[in-house]
N, C-alpha and C. Protein backbone atom coordinates (compact mmCIF):
# COMPACT_ATOMS: atom_id res chain seq x y z
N UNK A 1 -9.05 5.32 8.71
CA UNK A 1 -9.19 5.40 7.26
C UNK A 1 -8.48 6.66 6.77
N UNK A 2 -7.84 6.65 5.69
CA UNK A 2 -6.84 7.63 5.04
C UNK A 2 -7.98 8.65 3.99
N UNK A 3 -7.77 10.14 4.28
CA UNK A 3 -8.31 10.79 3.61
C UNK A 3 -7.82 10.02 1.65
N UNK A 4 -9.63 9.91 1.27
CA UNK A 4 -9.31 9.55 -0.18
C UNK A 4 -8.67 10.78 -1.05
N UNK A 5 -7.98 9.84 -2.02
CA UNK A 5 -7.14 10.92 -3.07
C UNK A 5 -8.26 10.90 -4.37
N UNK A 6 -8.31 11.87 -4.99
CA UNK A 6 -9.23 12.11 -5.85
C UNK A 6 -8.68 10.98 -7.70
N UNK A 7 -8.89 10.19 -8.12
CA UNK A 7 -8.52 9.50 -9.24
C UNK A 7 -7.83 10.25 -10.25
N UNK A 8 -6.62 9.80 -10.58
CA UNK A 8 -5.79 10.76 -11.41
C UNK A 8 -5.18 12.11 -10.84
N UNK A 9 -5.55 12.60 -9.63
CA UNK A 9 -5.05 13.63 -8.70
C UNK A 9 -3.55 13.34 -9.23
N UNK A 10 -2.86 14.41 -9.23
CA UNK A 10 -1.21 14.13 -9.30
C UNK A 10 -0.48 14.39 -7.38
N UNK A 11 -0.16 13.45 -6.80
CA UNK A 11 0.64 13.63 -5.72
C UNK A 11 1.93 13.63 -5.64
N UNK A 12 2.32 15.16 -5.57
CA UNK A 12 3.85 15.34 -5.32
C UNK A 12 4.55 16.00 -4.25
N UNK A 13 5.61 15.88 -4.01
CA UNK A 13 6.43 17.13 -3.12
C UNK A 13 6.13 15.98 -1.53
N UNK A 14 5.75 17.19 -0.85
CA UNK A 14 5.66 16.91 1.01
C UNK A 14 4.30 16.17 0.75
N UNK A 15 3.15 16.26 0.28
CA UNK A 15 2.34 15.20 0.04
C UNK A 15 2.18 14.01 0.40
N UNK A 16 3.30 13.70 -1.42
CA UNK A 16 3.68 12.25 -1.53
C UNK A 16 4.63 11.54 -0.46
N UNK A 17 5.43 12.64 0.13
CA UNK A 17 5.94 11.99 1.61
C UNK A 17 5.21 11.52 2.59
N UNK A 18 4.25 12.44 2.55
CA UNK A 18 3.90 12.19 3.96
C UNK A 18 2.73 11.01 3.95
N UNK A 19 2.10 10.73 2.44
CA UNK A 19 1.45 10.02 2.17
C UNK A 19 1.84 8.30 2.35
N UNK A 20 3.44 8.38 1.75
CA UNK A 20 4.30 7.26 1.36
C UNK A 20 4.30 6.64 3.02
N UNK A 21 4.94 8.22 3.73
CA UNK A 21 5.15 7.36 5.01
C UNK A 21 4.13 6.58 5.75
N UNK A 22 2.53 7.31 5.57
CA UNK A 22 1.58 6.54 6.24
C UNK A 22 1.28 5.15 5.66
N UNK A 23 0.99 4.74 4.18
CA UNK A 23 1.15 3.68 3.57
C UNK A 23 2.12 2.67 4.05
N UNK A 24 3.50 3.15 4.66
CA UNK A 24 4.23 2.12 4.42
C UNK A 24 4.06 2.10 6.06
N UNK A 25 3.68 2.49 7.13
CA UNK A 25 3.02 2.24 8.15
C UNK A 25 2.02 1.46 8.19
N UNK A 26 0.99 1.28 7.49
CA UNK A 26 0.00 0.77 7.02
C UNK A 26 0.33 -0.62 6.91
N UNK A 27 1.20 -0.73 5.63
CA UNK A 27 1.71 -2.40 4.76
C UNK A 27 2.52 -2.73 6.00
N UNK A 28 3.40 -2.39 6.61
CA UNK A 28 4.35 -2.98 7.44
C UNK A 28 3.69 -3.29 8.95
N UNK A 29 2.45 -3.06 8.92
CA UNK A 29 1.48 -3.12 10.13
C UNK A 29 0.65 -4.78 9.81
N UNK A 30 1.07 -4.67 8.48
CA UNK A 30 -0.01 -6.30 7.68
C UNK A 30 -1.20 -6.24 6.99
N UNK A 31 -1.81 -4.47 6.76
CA UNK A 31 -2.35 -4.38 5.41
C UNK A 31 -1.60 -4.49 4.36
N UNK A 32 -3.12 -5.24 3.64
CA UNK A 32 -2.84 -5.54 1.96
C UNK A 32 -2.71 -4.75 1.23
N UNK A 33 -1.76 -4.39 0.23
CA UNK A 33 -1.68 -3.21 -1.03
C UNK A 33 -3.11 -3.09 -1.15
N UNK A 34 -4.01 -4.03 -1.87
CA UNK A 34 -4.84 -4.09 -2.16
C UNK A 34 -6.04 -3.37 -1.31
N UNK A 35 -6.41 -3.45 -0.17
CA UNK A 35 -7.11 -3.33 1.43
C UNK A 35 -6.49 -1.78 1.22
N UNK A 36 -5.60 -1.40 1.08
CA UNK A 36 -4.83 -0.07 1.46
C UNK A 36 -5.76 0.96 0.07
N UNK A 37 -5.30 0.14 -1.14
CA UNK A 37 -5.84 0.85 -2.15
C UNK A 37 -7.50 1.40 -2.33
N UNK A 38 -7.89 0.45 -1.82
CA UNK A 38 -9.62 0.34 -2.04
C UNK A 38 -9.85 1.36 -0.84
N UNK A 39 -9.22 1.79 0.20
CA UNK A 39 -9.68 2.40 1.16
C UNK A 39 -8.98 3.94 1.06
N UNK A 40 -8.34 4.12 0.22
CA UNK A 40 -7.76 5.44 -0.06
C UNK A 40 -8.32 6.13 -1.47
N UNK A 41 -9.15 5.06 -2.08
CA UNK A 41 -9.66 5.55 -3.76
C UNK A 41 -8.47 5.48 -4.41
N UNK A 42 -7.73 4.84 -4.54
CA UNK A 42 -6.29 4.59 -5.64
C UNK A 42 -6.41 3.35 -6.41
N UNK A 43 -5.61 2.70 -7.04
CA UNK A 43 -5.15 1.87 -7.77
C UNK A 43 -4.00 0.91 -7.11
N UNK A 44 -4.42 -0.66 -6.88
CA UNK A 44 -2.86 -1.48 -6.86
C UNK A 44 -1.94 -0.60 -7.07
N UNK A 45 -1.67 -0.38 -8.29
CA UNK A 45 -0.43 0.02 -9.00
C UNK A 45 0.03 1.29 -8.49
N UNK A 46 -1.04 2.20 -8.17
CA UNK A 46 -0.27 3.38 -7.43
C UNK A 46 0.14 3.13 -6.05
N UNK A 47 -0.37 2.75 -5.54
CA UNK A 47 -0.17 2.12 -3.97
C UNK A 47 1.24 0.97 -3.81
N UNK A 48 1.31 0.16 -4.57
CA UNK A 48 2.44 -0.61 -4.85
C UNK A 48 3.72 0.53 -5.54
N UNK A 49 3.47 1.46 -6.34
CA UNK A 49 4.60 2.24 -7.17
C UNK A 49 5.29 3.08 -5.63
N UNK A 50 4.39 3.78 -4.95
CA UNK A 50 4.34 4.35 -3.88
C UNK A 50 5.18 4.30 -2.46
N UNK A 51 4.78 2.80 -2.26
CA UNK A 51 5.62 1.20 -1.52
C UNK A 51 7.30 1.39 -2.10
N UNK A 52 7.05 1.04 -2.85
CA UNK A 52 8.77 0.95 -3.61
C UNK A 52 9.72 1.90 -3.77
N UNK A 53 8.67 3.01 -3.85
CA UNK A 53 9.54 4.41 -4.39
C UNK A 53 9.63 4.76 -2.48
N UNK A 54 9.31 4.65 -1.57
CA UNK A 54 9.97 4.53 -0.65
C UNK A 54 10.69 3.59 0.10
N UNK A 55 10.71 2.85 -0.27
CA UNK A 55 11.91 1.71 -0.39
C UNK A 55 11.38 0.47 0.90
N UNK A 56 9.97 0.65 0.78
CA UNK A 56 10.09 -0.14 1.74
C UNK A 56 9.34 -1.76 0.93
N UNK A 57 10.24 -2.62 2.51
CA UNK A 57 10.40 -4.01 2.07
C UNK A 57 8.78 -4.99 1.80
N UNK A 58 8.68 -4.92 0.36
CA UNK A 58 7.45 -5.89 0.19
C UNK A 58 7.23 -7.67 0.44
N UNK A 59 6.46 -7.99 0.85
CA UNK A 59 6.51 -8.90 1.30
C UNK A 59 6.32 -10.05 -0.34
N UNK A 60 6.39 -11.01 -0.19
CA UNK A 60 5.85 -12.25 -0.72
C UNK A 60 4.79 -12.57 -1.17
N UNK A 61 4.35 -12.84 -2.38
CA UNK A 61 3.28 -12.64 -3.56
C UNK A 61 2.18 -13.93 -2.17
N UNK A 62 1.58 -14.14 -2.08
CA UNK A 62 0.59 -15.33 -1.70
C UNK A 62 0.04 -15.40 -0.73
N UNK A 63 0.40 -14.15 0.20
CA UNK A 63 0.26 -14.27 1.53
C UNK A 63 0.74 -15.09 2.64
N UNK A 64 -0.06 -15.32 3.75
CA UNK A 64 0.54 -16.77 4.67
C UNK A 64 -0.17 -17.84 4.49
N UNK A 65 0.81 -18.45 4.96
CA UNK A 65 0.33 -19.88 4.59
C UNK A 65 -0.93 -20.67 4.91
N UNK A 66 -2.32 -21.34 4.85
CA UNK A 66 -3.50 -20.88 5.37
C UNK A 66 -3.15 -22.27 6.46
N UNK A 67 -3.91 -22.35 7.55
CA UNK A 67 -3.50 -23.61 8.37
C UNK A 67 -4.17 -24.85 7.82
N UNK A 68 -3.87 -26.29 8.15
CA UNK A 68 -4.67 -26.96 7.35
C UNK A 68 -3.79 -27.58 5.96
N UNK A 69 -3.34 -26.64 5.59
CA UNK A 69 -2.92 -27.20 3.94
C UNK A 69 -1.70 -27.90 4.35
N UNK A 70 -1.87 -28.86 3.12
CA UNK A 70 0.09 -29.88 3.23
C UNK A 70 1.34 -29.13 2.00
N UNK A 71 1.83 -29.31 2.25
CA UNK A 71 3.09 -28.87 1.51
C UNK A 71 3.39 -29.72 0.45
């Protein structure tokens, strides 16, 4: 679990690096923005802004496909 960030905290500089890099370790491991956010005290939107502004590759709105279902 990722030390929580305090709500509205401003994260900048070596921080937000070092923060970005664990996040995008995190998402590229197959946590959810969402799962990521709730467990750090953030917001979707900061956690997703975060994702992007280090350029890493987001996946596909819907998740996987569940087994079972037809096309």
């Amino acid at each position: 679990m990722a030390e929580k960030i305090a709500k509205g905290a401003r994260v900048v500089g070596e921080q937000r690096t070092a923060l970005s890099v664990e996040l995008s370790r995190r998402y590229e491991g197959g946590e959810s923005i969402r799962s990521i956010a709730t467990d750090i005290g953030r917001s979707y939107g900061f956690v997703h802004g975060v994702l992007r502004q280090s350029e890493t590759s987001l996946r596909p709105r819907g998740g996987a496909a569940r087994p079972g279902t037809s096309d």
